[in-house]
Protein backbone atom coordinates (compact mmCIF):
# COMPACT_ATOMS: atom_id res chain seq x y z
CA UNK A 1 127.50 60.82 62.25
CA UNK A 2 126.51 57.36 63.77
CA UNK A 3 124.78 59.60 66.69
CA UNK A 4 123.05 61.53 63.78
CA UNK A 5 121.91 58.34 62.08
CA UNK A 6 120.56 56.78 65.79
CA UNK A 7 118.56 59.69 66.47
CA UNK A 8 117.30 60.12 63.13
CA UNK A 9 116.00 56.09 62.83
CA UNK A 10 115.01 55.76 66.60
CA UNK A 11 113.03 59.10 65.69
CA UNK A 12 111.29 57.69 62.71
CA UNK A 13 110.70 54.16 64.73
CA UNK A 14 108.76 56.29 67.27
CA UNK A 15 106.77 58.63 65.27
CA UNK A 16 105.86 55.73 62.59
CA UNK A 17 104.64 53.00 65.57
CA UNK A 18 102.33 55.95 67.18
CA UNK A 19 100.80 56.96 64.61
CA UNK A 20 100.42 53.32 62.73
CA UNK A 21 102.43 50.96 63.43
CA UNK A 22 100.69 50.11 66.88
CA UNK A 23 97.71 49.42 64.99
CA UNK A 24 99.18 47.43 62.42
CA UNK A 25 100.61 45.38 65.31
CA UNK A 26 97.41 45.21 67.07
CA UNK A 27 95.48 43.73 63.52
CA UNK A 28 98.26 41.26 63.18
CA UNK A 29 97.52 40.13 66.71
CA UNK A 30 93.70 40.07 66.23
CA UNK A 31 94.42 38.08 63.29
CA UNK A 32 97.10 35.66 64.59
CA UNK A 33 94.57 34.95 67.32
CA UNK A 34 92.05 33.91 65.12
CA UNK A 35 94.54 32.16 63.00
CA UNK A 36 95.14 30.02 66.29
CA UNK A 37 91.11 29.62 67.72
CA UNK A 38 92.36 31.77 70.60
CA UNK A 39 90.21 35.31 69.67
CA UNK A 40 88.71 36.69 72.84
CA UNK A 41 85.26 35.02 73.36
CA UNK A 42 81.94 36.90 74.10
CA UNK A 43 80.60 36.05 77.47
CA UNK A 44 77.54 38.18 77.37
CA UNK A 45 74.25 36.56 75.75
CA UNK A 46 72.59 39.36 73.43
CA UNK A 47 69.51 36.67 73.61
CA UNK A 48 69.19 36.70 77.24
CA UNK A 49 66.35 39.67 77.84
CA UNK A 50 68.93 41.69 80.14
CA UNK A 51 67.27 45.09 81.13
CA UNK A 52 69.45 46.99 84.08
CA UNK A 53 68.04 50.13 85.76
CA UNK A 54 70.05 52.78 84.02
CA UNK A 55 70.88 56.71 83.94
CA UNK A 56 71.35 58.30 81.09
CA UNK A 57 73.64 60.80 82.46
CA UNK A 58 73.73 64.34 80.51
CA UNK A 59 76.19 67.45 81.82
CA UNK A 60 74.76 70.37 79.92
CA UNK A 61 75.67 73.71 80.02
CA UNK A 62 74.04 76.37 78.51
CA UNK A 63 72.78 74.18 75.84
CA UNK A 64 69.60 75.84 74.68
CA UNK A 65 69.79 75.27 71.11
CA UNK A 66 70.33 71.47 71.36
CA UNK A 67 68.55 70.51 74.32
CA UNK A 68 65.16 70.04 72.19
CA UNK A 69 66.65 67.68 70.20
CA UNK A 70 68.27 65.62 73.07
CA UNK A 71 64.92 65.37 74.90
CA UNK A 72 63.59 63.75 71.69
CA UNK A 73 66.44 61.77 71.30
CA UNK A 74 66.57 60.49 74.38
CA UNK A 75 63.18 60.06 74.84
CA UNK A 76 63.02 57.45 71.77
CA UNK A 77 65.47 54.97 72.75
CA UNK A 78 64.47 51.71 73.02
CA UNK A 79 64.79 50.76 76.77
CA UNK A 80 61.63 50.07 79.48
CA UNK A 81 60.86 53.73 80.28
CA UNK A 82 60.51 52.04 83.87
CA UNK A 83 63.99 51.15 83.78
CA UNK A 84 65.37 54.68 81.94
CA UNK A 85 66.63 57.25 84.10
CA UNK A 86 67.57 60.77 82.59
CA UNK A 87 68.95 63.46 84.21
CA UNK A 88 70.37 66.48 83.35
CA UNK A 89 72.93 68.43 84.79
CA UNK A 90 73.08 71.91 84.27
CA UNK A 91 75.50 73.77 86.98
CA UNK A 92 75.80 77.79 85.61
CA UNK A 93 73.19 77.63 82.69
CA UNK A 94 71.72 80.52 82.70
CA UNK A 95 70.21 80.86 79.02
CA UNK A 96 66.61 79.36 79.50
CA UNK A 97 67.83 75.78 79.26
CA UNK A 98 66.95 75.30 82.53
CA UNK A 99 63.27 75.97 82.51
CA UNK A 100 62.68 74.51 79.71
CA UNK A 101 64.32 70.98 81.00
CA UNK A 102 61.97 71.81 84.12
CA UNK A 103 58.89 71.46 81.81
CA UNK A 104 59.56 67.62 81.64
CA UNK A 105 58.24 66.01 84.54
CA UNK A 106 60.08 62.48 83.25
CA UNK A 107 63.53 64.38 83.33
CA UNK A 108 65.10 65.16 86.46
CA UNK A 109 66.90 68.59 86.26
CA UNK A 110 69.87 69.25 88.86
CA UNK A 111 70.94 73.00 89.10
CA UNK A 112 73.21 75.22 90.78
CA UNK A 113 73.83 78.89 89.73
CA UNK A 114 77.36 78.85 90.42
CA UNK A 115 79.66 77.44 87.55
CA UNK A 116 82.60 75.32 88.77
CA UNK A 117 83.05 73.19 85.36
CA UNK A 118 82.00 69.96 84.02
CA UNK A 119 83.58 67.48 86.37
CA UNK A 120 82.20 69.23 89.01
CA UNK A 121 78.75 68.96 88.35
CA UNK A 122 79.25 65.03 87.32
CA UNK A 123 80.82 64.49 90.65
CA UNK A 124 77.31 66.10 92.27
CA UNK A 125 75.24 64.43 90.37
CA UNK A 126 77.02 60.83 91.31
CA UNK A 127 75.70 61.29 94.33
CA UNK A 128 72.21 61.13 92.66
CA UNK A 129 72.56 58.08 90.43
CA UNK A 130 71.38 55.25 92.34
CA UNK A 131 71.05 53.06 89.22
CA UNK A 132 73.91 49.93 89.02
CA UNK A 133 74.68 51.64 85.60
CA UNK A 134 75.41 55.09 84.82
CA UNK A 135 75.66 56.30 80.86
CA UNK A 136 77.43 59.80 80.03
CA UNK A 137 76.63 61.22 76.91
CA UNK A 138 76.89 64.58 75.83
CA UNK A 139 73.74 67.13 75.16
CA UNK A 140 74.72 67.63 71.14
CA UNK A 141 75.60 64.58 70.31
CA UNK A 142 71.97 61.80 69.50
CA UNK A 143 72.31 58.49 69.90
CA UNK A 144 70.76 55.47 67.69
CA UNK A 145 67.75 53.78 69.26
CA UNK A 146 69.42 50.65 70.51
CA UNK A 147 72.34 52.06 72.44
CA UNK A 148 71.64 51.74 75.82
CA UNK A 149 70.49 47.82 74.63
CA UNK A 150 74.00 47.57 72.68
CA UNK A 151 75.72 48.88 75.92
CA UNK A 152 74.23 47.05 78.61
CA UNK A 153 74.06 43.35 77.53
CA UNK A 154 78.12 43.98 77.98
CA UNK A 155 77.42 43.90 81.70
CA UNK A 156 76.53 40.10 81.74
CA UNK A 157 80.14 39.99 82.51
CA UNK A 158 81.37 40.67 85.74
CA UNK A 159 84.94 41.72 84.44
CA UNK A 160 83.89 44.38 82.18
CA UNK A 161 83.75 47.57 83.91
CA UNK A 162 82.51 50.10 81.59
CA UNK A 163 81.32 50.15 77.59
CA UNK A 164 82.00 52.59 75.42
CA UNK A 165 80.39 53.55 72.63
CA UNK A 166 81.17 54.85 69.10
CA UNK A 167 81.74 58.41 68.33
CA UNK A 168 80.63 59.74 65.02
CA UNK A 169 81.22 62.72 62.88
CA UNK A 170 77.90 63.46 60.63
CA UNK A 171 78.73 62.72 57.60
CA UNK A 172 76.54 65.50 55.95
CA UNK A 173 78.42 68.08 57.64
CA UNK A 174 81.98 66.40 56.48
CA UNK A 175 82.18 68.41 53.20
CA UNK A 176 83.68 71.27 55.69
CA UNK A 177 87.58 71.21 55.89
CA UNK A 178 87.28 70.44 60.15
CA UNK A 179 84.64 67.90 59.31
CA UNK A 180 86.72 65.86 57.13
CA UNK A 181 89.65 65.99 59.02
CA UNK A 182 87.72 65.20 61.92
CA UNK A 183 85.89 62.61 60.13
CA UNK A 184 88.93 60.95 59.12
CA UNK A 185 90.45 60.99 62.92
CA UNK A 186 87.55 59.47 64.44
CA UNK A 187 87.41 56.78 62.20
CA UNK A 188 90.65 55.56 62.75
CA UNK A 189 90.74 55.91 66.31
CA UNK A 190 87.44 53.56 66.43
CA UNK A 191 89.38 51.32 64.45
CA UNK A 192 92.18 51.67 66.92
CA UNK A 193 89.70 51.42 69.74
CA UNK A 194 88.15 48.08 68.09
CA UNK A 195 91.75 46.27 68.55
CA UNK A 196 92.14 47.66 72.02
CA UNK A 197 88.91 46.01 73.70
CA UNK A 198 89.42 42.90 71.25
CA UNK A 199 92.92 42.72 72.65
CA UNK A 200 92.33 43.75 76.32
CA UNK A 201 90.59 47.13 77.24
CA UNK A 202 89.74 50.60 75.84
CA UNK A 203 92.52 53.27 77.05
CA UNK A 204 90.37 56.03 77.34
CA UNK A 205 86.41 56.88 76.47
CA UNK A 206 85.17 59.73 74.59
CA UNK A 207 82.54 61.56 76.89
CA UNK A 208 79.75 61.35 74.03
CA UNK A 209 78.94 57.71 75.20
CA UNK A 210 80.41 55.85 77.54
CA UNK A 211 79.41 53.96 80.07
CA UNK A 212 80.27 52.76 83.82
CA UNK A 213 79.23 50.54 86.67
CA UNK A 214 78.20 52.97 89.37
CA UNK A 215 79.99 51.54 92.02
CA UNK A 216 83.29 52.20 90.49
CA UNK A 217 83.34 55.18 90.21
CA UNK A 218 85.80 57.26 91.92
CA UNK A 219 85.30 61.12 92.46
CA UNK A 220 87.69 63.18 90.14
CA UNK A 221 89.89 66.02 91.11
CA UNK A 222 87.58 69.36 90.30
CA UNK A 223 90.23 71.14 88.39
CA UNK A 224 90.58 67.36 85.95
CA UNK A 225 90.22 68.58 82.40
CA UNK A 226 89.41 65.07 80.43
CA UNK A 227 87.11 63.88 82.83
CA UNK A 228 85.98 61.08 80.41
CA UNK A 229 89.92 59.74 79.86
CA UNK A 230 90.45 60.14 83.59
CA UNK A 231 86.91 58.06 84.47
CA UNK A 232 87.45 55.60 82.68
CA UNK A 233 90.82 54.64 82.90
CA UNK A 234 90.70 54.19 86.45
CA UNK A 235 87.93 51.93 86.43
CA UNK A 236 90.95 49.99 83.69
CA UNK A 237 92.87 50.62 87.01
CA UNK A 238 90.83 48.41 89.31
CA UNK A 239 91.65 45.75 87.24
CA UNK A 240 88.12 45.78 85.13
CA UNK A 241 87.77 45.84 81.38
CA UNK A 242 86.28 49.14 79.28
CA UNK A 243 84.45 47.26 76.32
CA UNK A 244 84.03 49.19 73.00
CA UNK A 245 80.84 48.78 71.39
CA UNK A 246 80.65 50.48 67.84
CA UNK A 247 76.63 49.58 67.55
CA UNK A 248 76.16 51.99 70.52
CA UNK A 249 76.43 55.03 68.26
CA UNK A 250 76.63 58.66 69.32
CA UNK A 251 76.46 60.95 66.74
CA UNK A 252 78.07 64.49 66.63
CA UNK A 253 78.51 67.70 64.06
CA UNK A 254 82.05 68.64 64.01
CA UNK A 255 83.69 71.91 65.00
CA UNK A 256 82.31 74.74 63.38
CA UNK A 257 85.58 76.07 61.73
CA UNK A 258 89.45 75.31 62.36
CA UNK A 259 89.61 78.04 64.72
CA UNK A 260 87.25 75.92 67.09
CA UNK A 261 88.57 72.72 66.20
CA UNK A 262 92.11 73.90 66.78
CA UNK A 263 91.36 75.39 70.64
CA UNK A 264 89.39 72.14 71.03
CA UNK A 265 92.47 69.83 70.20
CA UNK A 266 94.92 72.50 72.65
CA UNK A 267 92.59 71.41 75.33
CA UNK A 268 92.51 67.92 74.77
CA UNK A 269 96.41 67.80 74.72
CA UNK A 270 96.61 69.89 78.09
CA UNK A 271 94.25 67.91 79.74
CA UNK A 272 95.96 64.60 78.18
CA UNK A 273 99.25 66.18 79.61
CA UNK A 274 97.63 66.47 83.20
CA UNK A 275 96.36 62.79 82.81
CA UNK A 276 99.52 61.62 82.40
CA UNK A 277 100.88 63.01 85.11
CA UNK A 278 97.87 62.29 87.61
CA UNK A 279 97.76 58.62 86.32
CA UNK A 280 101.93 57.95 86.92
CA UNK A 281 101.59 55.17 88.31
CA UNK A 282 99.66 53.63 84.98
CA UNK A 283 103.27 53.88 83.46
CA UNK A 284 104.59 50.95 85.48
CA UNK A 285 104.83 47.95 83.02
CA UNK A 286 105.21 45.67 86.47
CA UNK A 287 101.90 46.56 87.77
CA UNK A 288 99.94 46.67 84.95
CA UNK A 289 101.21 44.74 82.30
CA UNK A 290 98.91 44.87 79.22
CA UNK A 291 97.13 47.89 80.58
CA UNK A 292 100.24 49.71 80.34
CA UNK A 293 101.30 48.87 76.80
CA UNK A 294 97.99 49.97 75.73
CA UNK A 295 98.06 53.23 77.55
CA UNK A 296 101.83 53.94 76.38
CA UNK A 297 101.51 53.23 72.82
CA UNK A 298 98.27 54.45 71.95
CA UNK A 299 98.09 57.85 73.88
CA UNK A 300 100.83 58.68 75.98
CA UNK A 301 103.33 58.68 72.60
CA UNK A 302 100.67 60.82 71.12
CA UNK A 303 100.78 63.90 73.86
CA UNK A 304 104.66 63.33 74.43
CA UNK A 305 107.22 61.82 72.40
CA UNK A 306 105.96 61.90 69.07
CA UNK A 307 105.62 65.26 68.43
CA UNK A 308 108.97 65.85 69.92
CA UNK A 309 110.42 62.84 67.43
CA UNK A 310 108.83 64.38 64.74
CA UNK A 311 110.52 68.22 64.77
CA UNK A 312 113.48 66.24 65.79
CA UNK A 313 113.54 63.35 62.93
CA UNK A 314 112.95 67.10 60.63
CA UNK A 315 116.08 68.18 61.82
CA UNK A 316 118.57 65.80 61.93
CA UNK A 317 117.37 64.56 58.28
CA UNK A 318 118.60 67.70 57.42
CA UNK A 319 121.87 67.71 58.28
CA UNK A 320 122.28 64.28 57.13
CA UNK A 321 120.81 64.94 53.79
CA UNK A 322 123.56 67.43 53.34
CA UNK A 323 126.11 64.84 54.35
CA UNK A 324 125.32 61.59 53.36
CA UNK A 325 122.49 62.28 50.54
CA UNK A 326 120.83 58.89 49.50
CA UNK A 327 118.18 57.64 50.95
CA UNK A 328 117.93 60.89 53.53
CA UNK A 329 117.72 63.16 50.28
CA UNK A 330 114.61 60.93 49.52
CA UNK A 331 113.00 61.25 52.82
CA UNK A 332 113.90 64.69 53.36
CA UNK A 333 111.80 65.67 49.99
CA UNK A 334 108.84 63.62 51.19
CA UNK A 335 108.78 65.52 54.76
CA UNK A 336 109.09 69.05 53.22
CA UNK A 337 106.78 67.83 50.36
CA UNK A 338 104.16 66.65 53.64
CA UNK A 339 104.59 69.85 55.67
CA UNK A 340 103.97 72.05 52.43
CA UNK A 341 101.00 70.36 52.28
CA UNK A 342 99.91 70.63 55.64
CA UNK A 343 100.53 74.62 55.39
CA UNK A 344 98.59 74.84 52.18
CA UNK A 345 96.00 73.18 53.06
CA UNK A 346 95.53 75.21 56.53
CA UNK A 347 95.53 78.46 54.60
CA UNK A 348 93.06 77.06 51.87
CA UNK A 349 90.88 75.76 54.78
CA UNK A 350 91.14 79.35 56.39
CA UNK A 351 89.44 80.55 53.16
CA UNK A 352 86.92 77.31 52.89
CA UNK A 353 88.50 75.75 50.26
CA UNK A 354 88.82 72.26 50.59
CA UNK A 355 91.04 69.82 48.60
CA UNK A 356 90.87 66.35 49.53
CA UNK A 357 94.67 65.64 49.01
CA UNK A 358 95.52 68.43 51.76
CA UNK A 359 92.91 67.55 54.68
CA UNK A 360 95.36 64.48 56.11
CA UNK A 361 98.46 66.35 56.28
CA UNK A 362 96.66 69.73 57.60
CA UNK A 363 94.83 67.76 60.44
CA UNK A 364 98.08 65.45 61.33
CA UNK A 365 99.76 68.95 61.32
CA UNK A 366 97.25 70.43 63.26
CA UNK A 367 97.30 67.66 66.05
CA UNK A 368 101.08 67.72 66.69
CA UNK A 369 101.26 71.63 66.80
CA UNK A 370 98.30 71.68 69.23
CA UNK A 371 100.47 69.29 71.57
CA UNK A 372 103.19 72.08 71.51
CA UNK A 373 100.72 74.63 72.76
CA UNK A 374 98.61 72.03 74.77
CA UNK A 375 102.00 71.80 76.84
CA UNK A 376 103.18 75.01 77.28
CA UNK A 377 99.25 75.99 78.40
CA UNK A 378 99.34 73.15 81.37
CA UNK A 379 102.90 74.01 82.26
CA UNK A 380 101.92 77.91 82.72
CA UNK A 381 98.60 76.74 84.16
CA UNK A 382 96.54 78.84 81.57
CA UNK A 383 93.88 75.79 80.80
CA UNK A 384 91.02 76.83 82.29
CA UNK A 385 89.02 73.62 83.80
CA UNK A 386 85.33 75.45 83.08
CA UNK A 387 83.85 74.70 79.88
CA UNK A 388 84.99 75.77 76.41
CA UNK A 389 82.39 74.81 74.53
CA UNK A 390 83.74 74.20 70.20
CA UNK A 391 81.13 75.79 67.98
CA UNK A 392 79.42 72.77 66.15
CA UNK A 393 78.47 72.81 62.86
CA UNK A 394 74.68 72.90 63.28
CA UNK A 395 74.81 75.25 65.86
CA UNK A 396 73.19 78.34 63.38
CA UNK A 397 70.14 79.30 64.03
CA UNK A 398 67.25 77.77 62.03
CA UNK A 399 63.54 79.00 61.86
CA UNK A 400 61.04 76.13 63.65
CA UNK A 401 60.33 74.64 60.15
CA UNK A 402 63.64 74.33 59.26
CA UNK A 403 65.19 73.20 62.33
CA UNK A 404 62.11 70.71 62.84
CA UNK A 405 62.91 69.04 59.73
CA UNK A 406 66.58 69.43 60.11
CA UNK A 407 66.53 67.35 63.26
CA UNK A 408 64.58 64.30 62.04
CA UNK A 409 66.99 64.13 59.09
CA UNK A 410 69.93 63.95 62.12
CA UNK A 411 68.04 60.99 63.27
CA UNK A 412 67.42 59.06 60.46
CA UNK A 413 71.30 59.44 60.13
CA UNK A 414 72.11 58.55 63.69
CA UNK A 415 70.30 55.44 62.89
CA UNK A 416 72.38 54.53 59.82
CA UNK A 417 75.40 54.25 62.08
């Protein structure tokens, strides 16, 4: 019974401080810091007039529908056009995108017919980039005017590394089930992100919009299925900061149903399974100190011990609501009364009903049974490392008109962020 009792407690400890209790920790230490005039100070001058030679980095494949909109996008920022760089990748396109990037003699277009996957083609064009900065950003995602400004003035300071920016779900297309849930995830984890780089460094960029010094980079295995988690934490690695910089704003439709955003997440947790593995030595308190915690409690939990806690804590309340009643009657009515939810609200979704009382449970649901198959797909090798592009929301077809005035309404939201 004691036994019972351990597991049970050391299971909630675990699932409760990876899911919130790191970032209640992390607020209380922001705060205390304050409290005590010891908050981490800004070295970089957003007065100084500090203007880089960048490249806006883009891997795009077979992006047809959204590479119009990019173009624009990218060709509005506000950055010396001088100084702007922007290149496109597009290794195995083969559905016009390609010519029609050629058209643009301010773009420079690198292309090989053969498709060997994402990190492939950012590892060739590397070799291009001879800018000091490097940006990545994804070809349907737009960013607000000032990003590249918002990102660069963070390289005043020789210890910061790389800047990432602030991922976005548009909010018009949140009425969906996956873009609420979606919605809802992204804006905690930039809240989560916010205490990281305030406390030490970001654990891991999202590839819409990040940023690195080009020197630092280091080429990344071809078969390396989170190429922006892997990039960026080893430039943590070399011992320099990853800033997070939520006015650098990339904005993004979510998945286009469940279905997509549910073989997006399986990725994501195969690839973070590989990462963990490939980055071993980023486990070793002793060597990396802060780095480590970071890294531990804010992903590693996630892809590992968590979801195994939780189907575990499910269990063993079980058997000791039986037994001891009490307080494990209580909590065993509030986990069935959660999952019930959760399975509700994925069969509601599944007929696009949304009810705003199911989308939290559903999507935490979601997550922690795409870990389950993200593992099992890594350990039988089944992830494929080539693209698998999510259907996004505004990925319909439009007529000209429509589509026209449907992207300068995505702007004037981008711009709101």
């Amino acid at each position: 019974m004691t036994f019972l009792k351990i597991t049970f407690w050391t299971s909630f400890a675990l699932v409760f401080y990876a899911y919130l209790g790191y970032g209640i920790i992390l607020l209380m230490v922001q705060k205390l810091k304050k409290l005590l005039g010891r908050d981490r100070q800004e070295t970089s001058d957003k007065s100084l007039k500090f203007e880089p030679e960048v490249t806006l980095l883009i891997a795009a494949y077979n992006e047809k529908a959204h590479v119009p909109e990019k173009i624009r996008n990218s060709l509005s920022l506000d950055y010396p056009r001088d100084k702007l760089n922007i290149m496109f990748v597009t290794d195995g396109s083969d559905d016009g995108s390609v010519e029609m990037l050629q058209q643009y003699e301010s773009i420079t277009v690198l292309h090989e017919p053969q498709r060997r996957g994402k990190i492939s083609a950012i590892n060739r064009a590397m070799q291009h980039v001879k800018t000091p900065i490097v940006i990545f950003t994804d070809a349907n995602t737009n960013l607000n005017t000032t990003a590249i400004r918002e990102i660069v003035y963070h390289y005043q300071d020789p210890s910061v590394g790389g800047v990432s920016g602030e991922k976005r779900i548009d909010p018009v297309s949140q009425h969906s089930v996956s873009g609420a849930g979606e919605g809802l995830y992204w804006r905690y984890e930039s809240f989560l992100k916010r205490l990281d780089s305030n406390l030490y460094t970001v654990v891991g960029a999202a590839g819409e919009l990040f940023s690195i010094r080009t020197r630092l980079f280091e080429r990344v295995e071809p078969d390396t299925i989170l190429d922006d988690f892997i990039i960026s934490l080893r430039i943590a690695k070399q011992g320099y900061r990853v800033i997070y910089e939520p006015n650098a704003c990339a904005l993004e439709s979510p998945s286009f149903s469940l279905k997509d955003e549910m073989t997006r997440k399986v990725r994501i947790c195969a690839g973070g399974i590989q990462s963990i593995i490939r980055l071993g030595d980023l486990l070793n308190p002793f060597r990396y100190r802060m780095l480590t915690i970071q890294y531990v409690s804010h992903r590693v939990l996630r892809w590992t011990l968590a979801p195994l806690a939780l189907v575990l804590m499910l269990i063993v309340n079980a058997d000791l609501a039986v037994r001891e009643g009490g307080i494990y009657t209580l909590v065993m009515a509030g986990q069935l009364m959660f999952y019930s939810f959760a399975s509700l609200g994925w069969h509601l979704a599944n007929r696009k009903i949304r009810i705003k009382l199911f989308t939290t449970p559903m999507y935490f649901g979601m997550m922690n049974v795409a870990a389950y198959i993200g593992f099992v797909r890594y350990l039988r090798g089944k992830q494929s490392v080539l693209w698998e592009k999510a259907n996004r929301a505004d990925a319909i077809t439009q007529e000209p008109e429509e589509l026209s005035a449907m992207i300068v309404r995505k702007e004037e939201r981008v711009e709101q962020c």
